[in-house]
Protein backbone atom coordinates (compact mmCIF):
# COMPACT_ATOMS: atom_id res chain seq x y z
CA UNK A 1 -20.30 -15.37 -20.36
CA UNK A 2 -21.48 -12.15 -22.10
CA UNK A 3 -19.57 -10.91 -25.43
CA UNK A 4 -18.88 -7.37 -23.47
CA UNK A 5 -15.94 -5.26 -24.23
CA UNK A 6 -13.14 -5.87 -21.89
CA UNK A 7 -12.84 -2.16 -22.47
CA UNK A 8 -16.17 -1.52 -21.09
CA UNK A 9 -15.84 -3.67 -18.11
CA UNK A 10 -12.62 -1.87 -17.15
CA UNK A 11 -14.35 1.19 -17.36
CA UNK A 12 -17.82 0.27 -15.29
CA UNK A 13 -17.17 -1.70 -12.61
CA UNK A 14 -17.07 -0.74 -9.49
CA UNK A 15 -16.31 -1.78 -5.60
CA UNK A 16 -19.76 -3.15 -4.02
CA UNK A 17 -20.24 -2.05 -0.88
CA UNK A 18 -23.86 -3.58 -0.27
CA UNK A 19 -25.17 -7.36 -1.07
CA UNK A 20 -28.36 -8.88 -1.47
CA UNK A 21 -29.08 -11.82 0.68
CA UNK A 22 -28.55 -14.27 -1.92
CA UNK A 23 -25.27 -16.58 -2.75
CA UNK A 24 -23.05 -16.84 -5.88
CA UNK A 25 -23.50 -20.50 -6.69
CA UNK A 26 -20.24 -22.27 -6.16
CA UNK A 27 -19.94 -23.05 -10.10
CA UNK A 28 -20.03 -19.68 -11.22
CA UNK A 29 -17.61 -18.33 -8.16
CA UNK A 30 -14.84 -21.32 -9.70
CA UNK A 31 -15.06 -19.93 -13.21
CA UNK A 32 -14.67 -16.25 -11.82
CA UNK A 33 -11.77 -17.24 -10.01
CA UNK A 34 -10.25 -19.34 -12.74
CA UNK A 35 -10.47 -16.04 -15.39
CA UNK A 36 -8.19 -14.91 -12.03
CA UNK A 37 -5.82 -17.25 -13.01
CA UNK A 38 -4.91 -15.94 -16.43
CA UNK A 39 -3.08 -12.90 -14.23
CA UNK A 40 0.54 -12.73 -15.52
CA UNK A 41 2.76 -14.88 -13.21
CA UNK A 42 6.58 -14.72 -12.91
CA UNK A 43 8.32 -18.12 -13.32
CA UNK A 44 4.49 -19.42 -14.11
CA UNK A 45 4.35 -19.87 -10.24
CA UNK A 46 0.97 -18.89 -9.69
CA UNK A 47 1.19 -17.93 -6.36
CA UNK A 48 -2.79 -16.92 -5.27
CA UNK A 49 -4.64 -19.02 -2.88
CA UNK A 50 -8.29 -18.89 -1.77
CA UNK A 51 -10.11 -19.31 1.13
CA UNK A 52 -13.78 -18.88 0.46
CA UNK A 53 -15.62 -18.24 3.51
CA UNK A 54 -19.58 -18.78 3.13
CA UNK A 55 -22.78 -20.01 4.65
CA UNK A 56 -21.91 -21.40 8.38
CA UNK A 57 -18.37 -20.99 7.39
CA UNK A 58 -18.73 -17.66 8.06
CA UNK A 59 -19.02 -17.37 11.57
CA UNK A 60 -15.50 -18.79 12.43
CA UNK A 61 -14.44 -16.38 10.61
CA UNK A 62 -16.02 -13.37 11.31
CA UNK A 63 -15.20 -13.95 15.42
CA UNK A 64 -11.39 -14.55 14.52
CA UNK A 65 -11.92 -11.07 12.91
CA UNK A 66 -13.29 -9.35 15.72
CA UNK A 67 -11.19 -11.34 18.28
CA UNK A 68 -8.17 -9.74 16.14
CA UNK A 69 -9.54 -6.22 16.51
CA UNK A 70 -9.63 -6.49 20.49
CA UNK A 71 -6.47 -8.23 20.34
CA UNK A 72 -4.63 -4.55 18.02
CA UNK A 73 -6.81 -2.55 20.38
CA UNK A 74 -9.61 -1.53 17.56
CA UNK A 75 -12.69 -2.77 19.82
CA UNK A 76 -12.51 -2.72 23.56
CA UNK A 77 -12.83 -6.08 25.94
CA UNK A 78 -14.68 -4.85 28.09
CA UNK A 79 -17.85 -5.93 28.49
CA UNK A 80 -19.84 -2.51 28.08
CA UNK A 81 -23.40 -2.35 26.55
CA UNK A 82 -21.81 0.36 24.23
CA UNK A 83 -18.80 -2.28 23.21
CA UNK A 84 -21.23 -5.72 22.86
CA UNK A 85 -24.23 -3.28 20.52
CA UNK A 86 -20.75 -2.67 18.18
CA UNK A 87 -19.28 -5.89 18.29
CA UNK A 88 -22.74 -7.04 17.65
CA UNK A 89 -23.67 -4.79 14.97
CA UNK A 90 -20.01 -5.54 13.26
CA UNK A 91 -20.91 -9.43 13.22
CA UNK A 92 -24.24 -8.76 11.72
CA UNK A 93 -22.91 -6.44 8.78
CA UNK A 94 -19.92 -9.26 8.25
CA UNK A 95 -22.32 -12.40 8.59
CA UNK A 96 -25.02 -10.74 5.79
CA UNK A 97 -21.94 -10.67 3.26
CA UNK A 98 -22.59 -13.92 1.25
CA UNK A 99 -18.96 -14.72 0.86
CA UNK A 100 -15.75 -13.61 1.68
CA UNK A 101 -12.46 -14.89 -0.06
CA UNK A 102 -9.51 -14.25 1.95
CA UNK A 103 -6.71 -14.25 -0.79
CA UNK A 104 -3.30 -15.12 0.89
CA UNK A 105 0.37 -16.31 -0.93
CA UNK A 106 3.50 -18.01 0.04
CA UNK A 107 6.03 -15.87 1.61
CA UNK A 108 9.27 -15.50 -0.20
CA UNK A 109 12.22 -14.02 1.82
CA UNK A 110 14.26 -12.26 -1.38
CA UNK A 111 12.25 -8.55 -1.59
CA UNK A 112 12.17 -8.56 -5.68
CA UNK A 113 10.43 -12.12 -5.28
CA UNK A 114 8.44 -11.19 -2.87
CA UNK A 115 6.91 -8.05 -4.98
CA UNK A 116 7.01 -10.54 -7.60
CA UNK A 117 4.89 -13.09 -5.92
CA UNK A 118 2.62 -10.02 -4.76
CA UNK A 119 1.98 -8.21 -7.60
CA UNK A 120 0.94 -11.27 -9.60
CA UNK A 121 -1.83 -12.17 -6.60
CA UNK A 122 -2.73 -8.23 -7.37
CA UNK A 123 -3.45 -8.98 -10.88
CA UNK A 124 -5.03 -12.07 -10.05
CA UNK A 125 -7.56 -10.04 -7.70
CA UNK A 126 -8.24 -7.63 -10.50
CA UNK A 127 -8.86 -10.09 -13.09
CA UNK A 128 -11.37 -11.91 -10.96
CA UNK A 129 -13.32 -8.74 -10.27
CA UNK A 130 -13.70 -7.96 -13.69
CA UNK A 131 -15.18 -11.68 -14.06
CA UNK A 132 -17.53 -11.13 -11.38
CA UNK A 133 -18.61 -7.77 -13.04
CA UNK A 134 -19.26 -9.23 -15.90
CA UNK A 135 -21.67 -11.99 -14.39
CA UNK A 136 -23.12 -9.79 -12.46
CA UNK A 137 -21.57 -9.73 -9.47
CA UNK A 138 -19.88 -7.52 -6.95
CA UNK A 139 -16.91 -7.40 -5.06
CA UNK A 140 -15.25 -5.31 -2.70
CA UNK A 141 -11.23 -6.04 -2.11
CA UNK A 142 -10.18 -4.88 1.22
CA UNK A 143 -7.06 -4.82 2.79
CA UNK A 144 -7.88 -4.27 6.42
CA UNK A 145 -5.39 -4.07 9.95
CA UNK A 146 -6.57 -8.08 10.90
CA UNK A 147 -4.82 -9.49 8.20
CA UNK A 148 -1.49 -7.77 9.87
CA UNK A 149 -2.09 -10.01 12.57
CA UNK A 150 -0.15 -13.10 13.24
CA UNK A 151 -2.63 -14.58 15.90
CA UNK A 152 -5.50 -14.39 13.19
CA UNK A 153 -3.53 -15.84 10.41
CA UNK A 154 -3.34 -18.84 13.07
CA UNK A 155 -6.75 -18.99 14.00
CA UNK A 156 -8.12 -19.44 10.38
CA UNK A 157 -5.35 -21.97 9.66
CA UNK A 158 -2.42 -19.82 8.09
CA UNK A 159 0.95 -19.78 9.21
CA UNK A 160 2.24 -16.21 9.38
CA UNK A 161 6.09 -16.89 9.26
CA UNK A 162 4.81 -18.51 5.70
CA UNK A 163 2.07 -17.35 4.57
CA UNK A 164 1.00 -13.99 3.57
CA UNK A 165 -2.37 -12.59 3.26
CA UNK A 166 -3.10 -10.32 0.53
CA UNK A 167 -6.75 -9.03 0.60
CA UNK A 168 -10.09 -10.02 1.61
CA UNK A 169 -12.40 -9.83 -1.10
CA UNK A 170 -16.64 -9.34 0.00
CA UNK A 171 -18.56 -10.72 -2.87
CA UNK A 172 -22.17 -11.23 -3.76
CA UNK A 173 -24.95 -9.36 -6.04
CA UNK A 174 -24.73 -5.90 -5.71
CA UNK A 175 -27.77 -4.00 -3.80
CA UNK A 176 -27.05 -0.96 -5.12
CA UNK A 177 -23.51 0.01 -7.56
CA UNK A 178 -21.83 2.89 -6.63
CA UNK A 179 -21.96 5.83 -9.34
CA UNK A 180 -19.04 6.98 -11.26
CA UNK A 181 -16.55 8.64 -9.82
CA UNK A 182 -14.60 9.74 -12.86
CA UNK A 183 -10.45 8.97 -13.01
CA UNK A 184 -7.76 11.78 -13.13
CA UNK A 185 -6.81 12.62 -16.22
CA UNK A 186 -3.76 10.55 -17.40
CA UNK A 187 -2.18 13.76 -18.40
CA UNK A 188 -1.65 14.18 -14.84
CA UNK A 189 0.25 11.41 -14.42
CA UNK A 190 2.14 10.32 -17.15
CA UNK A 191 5.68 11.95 -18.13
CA UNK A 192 6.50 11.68 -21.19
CA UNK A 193 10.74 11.53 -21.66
CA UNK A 194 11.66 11.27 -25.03
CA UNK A 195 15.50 12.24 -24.64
């Protein structure tokens, strides 16, 4: 890996939002995702699990995804020329990703280990992306409505009454990287109480 500031990586990367056509090999993906792994953990449970969708294993993927957003009502079922040319067009932008890793966790029913559990898989996510930035490649963490849905969870192999999904990350080489947007000021946001 590079000798680049931490600092500096924190401060330039950004969410990727277009891919070239060209796969992460699987060796570098497994040492972005093991920097991941360094996130701070309660109990040393490591909670985070991956499931890397790529190449052919795509497609299973990307249908349980649109099957999901018929299901919630976000695509019609009809079978309108208007409905198939966006279903259509949504599988084509979804297949070109190179890879998507759906990042899920086991369920815990007490509240405080449940933010627990979720808030290290959080800090997991962000350590991996600053990895990836650092070798060069992008990634874009989504939380989207599918992964709300029990009846996907079961259709890529989950079980929703234990398993909790946390984010989809898109990865791949960036096309283009977004310009910076600038932060708020942390003036604006921190209070300072000294008595």
């Amino acid at each position: 890996m590079n000798e680049i500031s931490i600092l500096h990586t924190i401060k330039e990367r950004r969410s990727v939002h277009a891919f070239e056509q060209k796969e992460v090999d699987l060796e570098t993906l497994n040492e972005i995702f093991t920097y991941g792994t360094y996130a701070p953990s309660h109990y040393m449970k490591e909670p985070w699990n991956i499931k890397l969708y790529q190449e052919n294993g795509k497609v299973n993927f990307v249908n349980s995804i649109i099957e999901s957003y018929q299901r919630i009502g976000m695509l019609n079922k009809n079978e309108d020329p208007k409905t198939i040319k966006m279903i259509n067009s949504m599988k084509e932008f979804l297949l070109a990703i190179p890879h998507h890793a759906l990042i899920y966790f086991p369920k815990e029913q007490d509240l405080v280990r449940y933010e627990e559990e979720y808030a290290a898989v959080c800090a997991f996510i962000q350590n991996s992306q600053l990895a990836a930035w650092e070798q060069g490649v992008g990634m874009l963490w989504t939380i989207t409505p599918y992964m709300h849905d029990p009846e996907f969870s079961r259709a890529i192999g989950l079980d929703p009454e234990k398993d909790k999904i946390a984010a989809v990350l898109q990865i791949g080489y960036p096309k283009s990287i977004p310009r910076n947007k600038g932060r708020t000021p942390i003036e604006e946001k921190l209070e300072v109480i000294r008595t």
